[in-house]
PDB file of N, CA and C in Angstrom:
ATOM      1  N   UNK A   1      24.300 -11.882   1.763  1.00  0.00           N
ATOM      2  CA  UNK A   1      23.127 -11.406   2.485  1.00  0.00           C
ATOM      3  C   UNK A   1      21.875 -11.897   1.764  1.00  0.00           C
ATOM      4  N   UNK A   2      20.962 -12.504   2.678  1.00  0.00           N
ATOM      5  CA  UNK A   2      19.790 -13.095   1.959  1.00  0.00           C
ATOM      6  C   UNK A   2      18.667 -11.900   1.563  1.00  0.00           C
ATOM      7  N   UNK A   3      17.866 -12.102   0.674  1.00  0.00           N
ATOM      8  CA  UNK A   3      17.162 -10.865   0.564  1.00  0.00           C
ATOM      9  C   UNK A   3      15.684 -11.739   1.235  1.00  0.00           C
ATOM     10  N   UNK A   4      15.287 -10.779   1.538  1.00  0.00           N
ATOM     11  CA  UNK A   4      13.988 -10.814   2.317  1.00  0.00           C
ATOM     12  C   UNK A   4      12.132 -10.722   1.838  1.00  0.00           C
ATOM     13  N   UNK A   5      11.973 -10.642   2.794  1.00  0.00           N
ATOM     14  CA  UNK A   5      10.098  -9.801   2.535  1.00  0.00           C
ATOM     15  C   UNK A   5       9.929  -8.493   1.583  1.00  0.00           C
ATOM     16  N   UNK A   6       9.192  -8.260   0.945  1.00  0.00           N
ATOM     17  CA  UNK A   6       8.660  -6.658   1.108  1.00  0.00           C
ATOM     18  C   UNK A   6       7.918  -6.500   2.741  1.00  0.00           C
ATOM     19  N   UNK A   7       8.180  -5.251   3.017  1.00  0.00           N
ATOM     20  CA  UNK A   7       7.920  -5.148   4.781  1.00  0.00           C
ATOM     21  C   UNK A   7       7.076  -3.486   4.728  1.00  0.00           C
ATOM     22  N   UNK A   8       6.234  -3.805   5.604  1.00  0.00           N
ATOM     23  CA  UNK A   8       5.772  -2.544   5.687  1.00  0.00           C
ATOM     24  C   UNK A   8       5.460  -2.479   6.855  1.00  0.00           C
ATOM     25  N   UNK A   9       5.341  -0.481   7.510  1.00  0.00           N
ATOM     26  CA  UNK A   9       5.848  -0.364   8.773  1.00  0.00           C
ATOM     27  C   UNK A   9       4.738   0.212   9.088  1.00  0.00           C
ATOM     28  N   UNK A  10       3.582   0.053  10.094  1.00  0.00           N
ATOM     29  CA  UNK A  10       2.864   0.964  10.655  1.00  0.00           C
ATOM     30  C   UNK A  10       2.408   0.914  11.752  1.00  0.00           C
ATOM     31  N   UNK A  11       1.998   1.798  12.400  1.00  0.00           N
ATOM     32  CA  UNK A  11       1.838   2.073  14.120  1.00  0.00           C
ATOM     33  C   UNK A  11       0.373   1.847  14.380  1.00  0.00           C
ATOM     34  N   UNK A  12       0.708   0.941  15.654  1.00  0.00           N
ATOM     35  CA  UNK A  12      -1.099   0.592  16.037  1.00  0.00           C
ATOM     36  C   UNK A  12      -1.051   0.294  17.686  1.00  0.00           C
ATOM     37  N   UNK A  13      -1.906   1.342  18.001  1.00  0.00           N
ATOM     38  CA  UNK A  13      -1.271   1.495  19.574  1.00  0.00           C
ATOM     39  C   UNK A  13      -2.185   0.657  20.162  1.00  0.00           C
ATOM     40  N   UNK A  14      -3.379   0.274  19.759  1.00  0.00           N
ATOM     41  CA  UNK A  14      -5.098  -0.326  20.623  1.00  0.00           C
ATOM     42  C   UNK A  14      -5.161  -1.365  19.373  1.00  0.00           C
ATOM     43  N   UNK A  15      -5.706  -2.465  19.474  1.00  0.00           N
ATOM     44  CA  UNK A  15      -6.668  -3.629  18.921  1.00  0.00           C
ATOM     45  C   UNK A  15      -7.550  -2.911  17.547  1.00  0.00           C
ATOM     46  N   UNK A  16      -8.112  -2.145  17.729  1.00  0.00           N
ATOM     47  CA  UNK A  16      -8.620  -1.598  16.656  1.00  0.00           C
ATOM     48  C   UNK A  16      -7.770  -0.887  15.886  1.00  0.00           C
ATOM     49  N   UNK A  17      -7.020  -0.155  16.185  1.00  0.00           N
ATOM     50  CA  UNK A  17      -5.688   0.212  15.423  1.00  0.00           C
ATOM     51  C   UNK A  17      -5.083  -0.882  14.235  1.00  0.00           C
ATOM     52  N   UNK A  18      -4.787  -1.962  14.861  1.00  0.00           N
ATOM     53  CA  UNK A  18      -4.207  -2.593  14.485  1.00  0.00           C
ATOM     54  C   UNK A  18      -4.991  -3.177  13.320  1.00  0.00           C
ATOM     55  N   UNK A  19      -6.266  -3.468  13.663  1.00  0.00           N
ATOM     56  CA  UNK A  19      -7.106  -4.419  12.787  1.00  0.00           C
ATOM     57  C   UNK A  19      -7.362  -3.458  11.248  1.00  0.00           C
ATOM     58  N   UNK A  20      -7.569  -1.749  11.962  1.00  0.00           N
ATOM     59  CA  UNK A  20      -7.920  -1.500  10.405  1.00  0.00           C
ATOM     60  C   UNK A  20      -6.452  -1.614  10.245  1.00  0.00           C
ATOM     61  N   UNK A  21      -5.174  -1.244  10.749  1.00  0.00           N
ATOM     62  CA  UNK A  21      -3.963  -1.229   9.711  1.00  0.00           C
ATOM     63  C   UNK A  21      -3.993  -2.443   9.243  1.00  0.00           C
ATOM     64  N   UNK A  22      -4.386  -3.513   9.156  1.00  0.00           N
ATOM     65  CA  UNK A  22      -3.944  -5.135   8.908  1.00  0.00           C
ATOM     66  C   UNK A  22      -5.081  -5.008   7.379  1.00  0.00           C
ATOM     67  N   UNK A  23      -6.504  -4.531   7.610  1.00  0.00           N
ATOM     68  CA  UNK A  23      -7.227  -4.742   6.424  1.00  0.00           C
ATOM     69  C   UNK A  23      -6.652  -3.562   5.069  1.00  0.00           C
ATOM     70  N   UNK A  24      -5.891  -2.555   5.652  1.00  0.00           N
ATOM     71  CA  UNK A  24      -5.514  -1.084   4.832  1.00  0.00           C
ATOM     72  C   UNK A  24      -4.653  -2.212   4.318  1.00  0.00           C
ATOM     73  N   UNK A  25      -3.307  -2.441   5.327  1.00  0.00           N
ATOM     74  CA  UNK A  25      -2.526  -3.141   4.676  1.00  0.00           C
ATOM     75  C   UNK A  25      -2.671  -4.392   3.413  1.00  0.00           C
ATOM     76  N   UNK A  26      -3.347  -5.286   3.419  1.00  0.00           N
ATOM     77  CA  UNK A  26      -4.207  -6.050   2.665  1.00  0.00           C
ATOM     78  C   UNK A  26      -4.368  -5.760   1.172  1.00  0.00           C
ATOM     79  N   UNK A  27      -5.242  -4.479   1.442  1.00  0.00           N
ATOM     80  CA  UNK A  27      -5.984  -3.671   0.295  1.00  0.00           C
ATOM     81  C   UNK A  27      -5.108  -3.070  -0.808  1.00  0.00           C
ATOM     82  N   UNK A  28      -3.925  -2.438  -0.212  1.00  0.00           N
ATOM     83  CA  UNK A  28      -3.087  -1.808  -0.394  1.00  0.00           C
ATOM     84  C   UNK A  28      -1.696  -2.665  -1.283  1.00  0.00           C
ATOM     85  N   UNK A  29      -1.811  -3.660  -0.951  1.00  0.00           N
ATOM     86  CA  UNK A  29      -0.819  -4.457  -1.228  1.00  0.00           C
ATOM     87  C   UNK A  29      -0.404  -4.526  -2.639  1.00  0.00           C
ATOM     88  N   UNK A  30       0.822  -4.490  -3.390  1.00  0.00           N
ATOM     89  CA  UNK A  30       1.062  -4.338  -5.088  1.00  0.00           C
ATOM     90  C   UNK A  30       0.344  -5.997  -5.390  1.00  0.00           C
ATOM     91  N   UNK A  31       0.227  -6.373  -6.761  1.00  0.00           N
ATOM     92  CA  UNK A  31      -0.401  -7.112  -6.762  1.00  0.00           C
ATOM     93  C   UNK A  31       0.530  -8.430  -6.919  1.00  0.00           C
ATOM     94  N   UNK A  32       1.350  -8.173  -7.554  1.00  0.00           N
ATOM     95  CA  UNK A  32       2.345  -9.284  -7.145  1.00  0.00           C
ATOM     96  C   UNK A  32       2.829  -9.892  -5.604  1.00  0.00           C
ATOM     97  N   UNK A  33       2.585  -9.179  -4.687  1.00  0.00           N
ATOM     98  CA  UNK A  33       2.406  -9.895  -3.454  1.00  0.00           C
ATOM     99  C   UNK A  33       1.038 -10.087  -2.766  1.00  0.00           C
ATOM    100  N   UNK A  34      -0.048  -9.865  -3.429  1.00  0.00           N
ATOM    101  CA  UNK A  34      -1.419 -10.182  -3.390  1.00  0.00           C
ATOM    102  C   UNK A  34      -1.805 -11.579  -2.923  1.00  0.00           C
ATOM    103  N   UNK A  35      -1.131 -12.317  -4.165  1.00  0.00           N
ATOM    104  CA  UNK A  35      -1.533 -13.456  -4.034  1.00  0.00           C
ATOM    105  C   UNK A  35      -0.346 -14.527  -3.431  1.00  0.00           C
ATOM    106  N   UNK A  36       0.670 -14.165  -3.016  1.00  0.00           N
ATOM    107  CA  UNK A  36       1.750 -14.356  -2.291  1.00  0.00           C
ATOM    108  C   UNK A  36       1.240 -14.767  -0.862  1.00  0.00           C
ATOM    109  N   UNK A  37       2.267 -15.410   0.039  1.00  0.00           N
ATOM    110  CA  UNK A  37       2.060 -15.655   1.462  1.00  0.00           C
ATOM    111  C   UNK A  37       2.434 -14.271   2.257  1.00  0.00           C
ATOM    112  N   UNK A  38       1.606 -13.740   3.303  1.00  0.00           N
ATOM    113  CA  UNK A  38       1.780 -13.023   3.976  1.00  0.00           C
ATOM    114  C   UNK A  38       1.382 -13.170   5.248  1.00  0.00           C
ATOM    115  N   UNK A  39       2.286 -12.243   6.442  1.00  0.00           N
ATOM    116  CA  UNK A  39       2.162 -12.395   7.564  1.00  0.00           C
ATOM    117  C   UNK A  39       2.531 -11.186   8.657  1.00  0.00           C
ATOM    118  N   UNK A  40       1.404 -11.001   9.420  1.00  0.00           N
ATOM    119  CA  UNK A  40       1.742  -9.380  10.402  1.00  0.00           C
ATOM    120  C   UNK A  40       2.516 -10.042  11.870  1.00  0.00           C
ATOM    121  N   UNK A  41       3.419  -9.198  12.127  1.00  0.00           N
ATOM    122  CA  UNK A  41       4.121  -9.449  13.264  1.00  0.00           C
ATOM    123  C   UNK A  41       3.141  -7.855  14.458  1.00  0.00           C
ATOM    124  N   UNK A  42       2.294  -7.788  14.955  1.00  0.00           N
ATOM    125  CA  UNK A  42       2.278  -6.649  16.067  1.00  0.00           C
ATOM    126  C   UNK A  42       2.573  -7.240  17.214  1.00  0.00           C
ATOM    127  N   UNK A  43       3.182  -5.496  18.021  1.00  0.00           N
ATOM    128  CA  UNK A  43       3.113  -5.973  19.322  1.00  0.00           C
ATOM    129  C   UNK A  43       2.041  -5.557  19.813  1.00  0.00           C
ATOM    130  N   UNK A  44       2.176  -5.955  21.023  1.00  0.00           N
ATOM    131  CA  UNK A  44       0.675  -6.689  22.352  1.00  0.00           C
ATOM    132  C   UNK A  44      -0.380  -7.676  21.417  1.00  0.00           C
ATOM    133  N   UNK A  45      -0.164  -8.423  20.707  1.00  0.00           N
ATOM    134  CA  UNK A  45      -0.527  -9.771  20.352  1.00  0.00           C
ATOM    135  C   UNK A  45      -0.469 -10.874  21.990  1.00  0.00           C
ATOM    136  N   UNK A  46      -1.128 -11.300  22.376  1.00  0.00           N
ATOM    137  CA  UNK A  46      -0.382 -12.408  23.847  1.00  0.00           C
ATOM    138  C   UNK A  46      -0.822 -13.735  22.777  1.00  0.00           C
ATOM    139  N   UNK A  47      -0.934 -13.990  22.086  1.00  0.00           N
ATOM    140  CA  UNK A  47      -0.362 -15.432  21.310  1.00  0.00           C
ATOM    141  C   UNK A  47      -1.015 -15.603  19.500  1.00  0.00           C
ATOM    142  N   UNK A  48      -0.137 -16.551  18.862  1.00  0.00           N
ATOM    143  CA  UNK A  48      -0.541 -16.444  17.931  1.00  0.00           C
ATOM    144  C   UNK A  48      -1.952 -16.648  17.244  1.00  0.00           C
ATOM    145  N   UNK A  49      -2.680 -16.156  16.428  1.00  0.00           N
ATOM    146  CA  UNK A  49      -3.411 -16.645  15.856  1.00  0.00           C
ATOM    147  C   UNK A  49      -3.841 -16.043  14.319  1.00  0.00           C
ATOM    148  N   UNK A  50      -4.644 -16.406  13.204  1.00  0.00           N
ATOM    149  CA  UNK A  50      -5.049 -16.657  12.122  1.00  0.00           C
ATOM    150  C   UNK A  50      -5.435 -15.285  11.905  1.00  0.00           C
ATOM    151  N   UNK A  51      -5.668 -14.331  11.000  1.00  0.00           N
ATOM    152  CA  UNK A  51      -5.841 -12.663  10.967  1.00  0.00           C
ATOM    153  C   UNK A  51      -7.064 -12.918   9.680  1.00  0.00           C
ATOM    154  N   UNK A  52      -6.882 -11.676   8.740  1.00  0.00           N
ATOM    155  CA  UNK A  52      -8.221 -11.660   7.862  1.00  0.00           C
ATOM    156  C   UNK A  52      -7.489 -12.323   6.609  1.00  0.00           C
ATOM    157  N   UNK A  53      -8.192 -13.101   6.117  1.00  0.00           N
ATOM    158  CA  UNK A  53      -7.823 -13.868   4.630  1.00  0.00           C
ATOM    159  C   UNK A  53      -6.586 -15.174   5.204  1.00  0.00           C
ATOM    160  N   UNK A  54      -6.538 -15.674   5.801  1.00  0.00           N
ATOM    161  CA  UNK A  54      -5.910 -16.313   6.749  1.00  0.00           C
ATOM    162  C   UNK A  54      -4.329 -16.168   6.802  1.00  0.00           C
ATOM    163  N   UNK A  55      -3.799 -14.739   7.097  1.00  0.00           N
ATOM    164  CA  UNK A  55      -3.171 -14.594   7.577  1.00  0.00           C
ATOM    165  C   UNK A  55      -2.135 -14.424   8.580  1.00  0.00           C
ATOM    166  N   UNK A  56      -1.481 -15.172   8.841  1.00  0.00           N
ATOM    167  CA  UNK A  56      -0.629 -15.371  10.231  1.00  0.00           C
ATOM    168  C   UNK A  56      -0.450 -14.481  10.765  1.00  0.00           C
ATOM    169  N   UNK A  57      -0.836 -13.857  12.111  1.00  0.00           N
ATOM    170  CA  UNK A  57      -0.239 -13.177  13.100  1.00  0.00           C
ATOM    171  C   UNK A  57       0.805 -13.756  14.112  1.00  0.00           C
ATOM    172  N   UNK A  58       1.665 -12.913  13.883  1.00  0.00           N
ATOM    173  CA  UNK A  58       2.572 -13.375  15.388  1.00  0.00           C
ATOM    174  C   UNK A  58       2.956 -12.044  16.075  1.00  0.00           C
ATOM    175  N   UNK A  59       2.987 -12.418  17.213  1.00  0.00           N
ATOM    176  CA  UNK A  59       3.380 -11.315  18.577  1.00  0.00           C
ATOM    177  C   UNK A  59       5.089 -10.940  18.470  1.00  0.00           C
ATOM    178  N   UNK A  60       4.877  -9.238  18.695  1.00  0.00           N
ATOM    179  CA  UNK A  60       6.267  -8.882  18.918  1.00  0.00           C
ATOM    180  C   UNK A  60       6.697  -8.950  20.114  1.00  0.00           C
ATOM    181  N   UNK A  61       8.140  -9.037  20.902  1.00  0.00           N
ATOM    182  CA  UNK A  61       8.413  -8.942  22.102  1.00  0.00           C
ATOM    183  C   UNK A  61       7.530  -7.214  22.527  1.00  0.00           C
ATOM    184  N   UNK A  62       7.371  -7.165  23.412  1.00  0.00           N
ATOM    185  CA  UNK A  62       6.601  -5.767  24.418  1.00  0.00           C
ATOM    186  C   UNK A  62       8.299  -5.098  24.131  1.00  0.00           C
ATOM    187  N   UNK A  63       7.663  -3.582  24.030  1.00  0.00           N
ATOM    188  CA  UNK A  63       8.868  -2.595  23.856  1.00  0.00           C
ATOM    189  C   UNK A  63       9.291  -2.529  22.868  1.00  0.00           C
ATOM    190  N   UNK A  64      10.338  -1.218  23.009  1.00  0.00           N
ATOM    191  CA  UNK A  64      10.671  -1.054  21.103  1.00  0.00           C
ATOM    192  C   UNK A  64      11.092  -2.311  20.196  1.00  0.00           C
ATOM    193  N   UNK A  65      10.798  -2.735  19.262  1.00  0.00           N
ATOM    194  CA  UNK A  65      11.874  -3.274  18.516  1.00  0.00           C
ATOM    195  C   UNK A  65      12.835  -3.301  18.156  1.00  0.00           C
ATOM    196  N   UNK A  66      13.657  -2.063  18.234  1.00  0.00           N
ATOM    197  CA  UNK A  66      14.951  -2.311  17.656  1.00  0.00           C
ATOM    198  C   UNK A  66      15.873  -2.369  18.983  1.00  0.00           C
ATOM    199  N   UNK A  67      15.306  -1.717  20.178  1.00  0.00           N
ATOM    200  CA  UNK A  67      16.182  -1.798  21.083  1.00  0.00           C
ATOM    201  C   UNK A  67      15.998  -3.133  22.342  1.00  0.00           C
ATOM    202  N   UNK A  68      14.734  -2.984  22.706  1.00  0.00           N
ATOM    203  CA  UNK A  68      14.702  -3.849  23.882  1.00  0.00           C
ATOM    204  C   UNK A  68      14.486  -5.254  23.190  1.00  0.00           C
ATOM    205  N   UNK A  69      13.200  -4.753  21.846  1.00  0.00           N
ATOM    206  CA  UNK A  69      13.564  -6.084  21.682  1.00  0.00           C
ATOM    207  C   UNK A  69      14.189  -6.810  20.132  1.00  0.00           C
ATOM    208  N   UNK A  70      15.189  -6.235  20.252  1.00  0.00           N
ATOM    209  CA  UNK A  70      15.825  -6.678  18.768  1.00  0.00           C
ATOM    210  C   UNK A  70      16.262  -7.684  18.375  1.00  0.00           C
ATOM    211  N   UNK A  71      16.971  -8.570  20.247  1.00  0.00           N
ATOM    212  CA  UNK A  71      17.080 -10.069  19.398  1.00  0.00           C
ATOM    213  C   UNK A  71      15.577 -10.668  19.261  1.00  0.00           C
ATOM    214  N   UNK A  72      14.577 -10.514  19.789  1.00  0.00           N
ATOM    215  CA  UNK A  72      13.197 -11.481  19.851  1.00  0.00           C
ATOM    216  C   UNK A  72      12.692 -10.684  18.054  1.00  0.00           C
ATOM    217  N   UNK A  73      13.116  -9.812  17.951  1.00  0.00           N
ATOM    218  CA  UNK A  73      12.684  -9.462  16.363  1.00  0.00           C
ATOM    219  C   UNK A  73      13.488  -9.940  15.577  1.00  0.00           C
ATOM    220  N   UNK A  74      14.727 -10.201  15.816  1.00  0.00           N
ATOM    221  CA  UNK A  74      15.554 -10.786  14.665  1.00  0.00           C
ATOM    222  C   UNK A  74      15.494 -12.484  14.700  1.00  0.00           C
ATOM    223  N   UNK A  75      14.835 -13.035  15.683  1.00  0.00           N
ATOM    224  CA  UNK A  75      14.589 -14.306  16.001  1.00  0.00           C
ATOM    225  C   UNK A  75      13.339 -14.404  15.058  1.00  0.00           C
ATOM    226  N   UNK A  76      12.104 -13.428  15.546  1.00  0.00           N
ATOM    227  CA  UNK A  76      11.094 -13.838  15.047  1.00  0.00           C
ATOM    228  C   UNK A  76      10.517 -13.646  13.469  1.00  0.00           C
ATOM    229  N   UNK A  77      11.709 -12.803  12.955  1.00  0.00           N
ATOM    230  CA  UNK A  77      11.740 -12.609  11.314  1.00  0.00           C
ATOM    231  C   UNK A  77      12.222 -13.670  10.859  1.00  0.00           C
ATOM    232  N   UNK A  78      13.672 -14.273  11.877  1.00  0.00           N
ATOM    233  CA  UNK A  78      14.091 -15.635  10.722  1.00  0.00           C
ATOM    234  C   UNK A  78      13.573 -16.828  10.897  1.00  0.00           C
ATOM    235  N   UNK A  79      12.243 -16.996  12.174  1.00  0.00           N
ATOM    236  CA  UNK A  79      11.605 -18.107  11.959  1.00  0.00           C
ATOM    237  C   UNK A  79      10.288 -17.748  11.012  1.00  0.00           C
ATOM    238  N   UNK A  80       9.595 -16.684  11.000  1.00  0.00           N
ATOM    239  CA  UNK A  80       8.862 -16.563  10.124  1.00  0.00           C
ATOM    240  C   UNK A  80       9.327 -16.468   8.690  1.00  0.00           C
ATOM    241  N   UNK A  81      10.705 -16.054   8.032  1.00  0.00           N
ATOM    242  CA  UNK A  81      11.150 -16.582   6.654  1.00  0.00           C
ATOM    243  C   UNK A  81      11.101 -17.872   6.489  1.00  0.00           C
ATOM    244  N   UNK A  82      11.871 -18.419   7.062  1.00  0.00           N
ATOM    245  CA  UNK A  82      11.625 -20.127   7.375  1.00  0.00           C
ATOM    246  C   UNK A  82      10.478 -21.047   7.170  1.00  0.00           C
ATOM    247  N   UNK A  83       9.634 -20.414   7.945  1.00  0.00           N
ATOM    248  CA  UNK A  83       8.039 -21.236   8.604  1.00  0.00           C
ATOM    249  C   UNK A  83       7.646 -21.222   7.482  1.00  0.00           C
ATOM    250  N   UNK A  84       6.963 -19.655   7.332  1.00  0.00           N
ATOM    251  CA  UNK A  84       5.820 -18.918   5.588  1.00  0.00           C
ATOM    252  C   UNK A  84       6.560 -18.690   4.469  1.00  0.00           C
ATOM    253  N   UNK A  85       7.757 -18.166   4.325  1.00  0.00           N
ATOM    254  CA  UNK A  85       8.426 -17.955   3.081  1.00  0.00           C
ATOM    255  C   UNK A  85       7.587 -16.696   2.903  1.00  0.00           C
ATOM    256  N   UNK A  86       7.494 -16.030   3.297  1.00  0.00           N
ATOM    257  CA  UNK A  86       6.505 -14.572   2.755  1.00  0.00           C
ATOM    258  C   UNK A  86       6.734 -13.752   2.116  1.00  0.00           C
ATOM    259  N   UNK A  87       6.127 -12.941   0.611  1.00  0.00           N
ATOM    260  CA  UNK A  87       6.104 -12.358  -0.199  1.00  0.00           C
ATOM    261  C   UNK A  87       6.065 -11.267   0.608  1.00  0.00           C
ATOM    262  N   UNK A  88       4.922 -10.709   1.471  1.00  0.00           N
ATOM    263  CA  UNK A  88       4.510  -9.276   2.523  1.00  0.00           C
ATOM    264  C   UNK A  88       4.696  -9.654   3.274  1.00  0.00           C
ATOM    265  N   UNK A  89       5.293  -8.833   4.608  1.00  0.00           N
ATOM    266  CA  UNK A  89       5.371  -8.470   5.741  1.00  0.00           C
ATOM    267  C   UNK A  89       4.414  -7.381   6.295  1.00  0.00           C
ATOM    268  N   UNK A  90       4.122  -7.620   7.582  1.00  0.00           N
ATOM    269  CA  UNK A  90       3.626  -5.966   7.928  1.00  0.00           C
ATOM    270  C   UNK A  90       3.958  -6.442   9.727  1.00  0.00           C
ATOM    271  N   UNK A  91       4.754  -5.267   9.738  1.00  0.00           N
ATOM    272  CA  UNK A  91       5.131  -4.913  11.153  1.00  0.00           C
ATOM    273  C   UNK A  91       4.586  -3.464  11.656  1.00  0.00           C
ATOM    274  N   UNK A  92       3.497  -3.978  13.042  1.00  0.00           N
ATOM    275  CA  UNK A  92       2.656  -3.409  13.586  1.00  0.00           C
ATOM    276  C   UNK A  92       3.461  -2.779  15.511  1.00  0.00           C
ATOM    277  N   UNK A  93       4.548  -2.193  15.420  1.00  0.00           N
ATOM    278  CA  UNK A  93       4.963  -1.406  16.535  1.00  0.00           C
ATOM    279  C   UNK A  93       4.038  -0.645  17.169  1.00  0.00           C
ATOM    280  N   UNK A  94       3.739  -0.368  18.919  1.00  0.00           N
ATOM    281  CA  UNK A  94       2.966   0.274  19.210  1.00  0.00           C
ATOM    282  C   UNK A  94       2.958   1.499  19.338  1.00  0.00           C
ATOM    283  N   UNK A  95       4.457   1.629  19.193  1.00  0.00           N
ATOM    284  CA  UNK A  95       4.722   3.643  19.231  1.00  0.00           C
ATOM    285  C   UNK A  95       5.308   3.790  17.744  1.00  0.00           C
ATOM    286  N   UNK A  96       6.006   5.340  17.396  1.00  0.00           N
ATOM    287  CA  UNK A  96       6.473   5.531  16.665  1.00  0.00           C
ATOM    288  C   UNK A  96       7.576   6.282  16.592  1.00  0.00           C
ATOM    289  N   UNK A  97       8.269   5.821  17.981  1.00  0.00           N
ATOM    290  CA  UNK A  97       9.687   6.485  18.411  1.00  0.00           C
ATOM    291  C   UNK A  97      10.491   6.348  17.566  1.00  0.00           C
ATOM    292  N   UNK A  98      10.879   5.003  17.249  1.00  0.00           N
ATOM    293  CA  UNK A  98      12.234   4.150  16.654  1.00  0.00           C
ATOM    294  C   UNK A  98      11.813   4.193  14.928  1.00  0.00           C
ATOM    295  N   UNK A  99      10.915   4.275  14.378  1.00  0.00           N
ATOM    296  CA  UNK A  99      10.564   3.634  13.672  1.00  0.00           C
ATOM    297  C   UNK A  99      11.409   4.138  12.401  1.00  0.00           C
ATOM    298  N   UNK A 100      12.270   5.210  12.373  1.00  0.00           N
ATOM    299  CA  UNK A 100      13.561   5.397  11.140  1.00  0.00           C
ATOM    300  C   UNK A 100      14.232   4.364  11.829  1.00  0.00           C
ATOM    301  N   UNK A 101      14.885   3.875  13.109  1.00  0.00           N
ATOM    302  CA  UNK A 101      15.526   3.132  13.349  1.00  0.00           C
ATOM    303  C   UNK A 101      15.932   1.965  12.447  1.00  0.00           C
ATOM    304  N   UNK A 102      14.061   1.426  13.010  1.00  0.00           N
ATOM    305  CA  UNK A 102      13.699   0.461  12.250  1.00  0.00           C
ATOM    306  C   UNK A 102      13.644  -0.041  11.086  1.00  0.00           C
ATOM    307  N   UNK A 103      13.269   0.844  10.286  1.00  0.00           N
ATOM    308  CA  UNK A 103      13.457   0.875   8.901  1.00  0.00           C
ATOM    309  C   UNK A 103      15.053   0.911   8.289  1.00  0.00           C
ATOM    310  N   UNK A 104      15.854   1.522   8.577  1.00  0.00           N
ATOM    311  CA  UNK A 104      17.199   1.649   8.556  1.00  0.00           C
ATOM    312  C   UNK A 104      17.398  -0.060   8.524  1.00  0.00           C
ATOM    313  N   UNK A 105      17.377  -0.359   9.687  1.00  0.00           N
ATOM    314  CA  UNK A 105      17.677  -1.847  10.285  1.00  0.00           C
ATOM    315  C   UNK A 105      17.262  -2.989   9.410  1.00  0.00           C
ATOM    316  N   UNK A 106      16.077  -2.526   9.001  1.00  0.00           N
ATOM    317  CA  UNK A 106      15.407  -3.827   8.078  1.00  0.00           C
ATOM    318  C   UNK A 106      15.528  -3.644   6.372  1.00  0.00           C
ATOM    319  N   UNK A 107      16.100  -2.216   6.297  1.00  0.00           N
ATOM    320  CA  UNK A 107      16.561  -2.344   4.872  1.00  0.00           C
ATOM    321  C   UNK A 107      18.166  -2.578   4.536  1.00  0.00           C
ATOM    322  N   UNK A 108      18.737  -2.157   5.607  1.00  0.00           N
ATOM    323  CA  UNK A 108      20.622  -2.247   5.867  1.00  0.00           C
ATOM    324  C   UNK A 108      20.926  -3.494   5.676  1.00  0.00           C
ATOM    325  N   UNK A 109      20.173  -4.913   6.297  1.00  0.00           N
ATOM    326  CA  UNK A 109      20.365  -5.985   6.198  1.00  0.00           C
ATOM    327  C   UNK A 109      20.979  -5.979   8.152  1.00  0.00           C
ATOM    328  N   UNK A 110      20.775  -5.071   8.366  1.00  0.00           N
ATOM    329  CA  UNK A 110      21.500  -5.516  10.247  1.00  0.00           C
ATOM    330  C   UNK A 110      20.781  -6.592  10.691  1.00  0.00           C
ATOM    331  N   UNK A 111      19.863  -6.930  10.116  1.00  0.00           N
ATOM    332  CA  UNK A 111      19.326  -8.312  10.859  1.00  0.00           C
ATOM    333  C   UNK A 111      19.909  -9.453   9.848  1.00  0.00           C
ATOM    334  N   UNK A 112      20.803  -9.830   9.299  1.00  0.00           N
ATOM    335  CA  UNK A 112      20.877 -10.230   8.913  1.00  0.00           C
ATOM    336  C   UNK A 112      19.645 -10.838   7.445  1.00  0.00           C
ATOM    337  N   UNK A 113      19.202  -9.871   7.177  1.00  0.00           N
ATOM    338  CA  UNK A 113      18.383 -10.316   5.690  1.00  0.00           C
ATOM    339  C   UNK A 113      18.011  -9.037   5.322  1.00  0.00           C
ATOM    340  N   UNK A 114      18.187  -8.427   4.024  1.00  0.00           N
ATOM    341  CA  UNK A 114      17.705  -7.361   3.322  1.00  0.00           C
ATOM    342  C   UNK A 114      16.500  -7.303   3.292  1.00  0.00           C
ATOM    343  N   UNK A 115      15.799  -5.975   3.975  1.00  0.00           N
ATOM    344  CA  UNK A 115      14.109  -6.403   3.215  1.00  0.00           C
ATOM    345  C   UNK A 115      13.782  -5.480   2.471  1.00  0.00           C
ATOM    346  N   UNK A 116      13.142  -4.988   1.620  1.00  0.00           N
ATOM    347  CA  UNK A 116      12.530  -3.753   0.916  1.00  0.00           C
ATOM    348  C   UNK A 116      11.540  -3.070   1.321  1.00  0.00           C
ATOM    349  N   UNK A 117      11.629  -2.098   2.621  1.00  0.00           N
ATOM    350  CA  UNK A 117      11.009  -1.303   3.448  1.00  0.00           C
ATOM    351  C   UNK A 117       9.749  -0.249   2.411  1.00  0.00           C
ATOM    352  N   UNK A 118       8.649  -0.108   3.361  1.00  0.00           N
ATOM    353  CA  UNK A 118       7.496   0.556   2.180  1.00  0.00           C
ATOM    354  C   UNK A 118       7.137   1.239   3.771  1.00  0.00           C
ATOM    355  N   UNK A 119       6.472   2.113   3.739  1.00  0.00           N
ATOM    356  CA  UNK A 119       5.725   2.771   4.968  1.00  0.00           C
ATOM    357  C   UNK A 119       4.612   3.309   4.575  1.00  0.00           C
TER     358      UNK A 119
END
């Protein structure tokens, strides 16, 4: 099992939601992945683009992650390991139904890669 990102999980239901979680997230970050590559996956993104400190955003499939859309999340984690090689993660879900699910999922290795879940 490959080991992964550090990943962190937080809910951002509106555009502004999201933006302060992306700068909290940032701020917040240990410092050993500070200066590391990082990259936010939210959903309702409609295409990619460049975030604060030029950080990659990419769009989640619409709907939960672990259920509706779990292969487009397990697709879009192993092209973003691939692409960035990323020290941080931050996954931006718009509810907060699933989100033990989720975490379960992304620290179990069910996607095929271990990550070290932070919330």
């Amino acid at each position: 099992m490959r080991k992964g990102a550090r990943v962190s999980l937080r809910v951002a239901a509106a555009a502004a939601d999201r933006d302060a979680a992306i700068a909290s997230w940032l701020q917040t970050l240990p410092a050993e992945t500070r200066t590391g590559r990082r990259i936010v996956m939210a959903e309702g993104l409609l295409f990619d683009r460049e975030g604060p400190e030029g950080v990659p955003l990419s769009a989640l499939a619409a709907g939960c992650p672990c259920c509706a859309g779990l292969l487009a999340l397990r697709v879009l984690l192993a092209r973003a390991l691939r692409k960035h090689r990323p020290a941080a993660l931050l996954l931006l879900p718009v509810g907060d139904g699933h989100l033990p699910r989720l975490r379960q999922m992304l620290a179990g290795g069910e996607l095929g890669v271990c990550f070290e879940v932070d919330c």
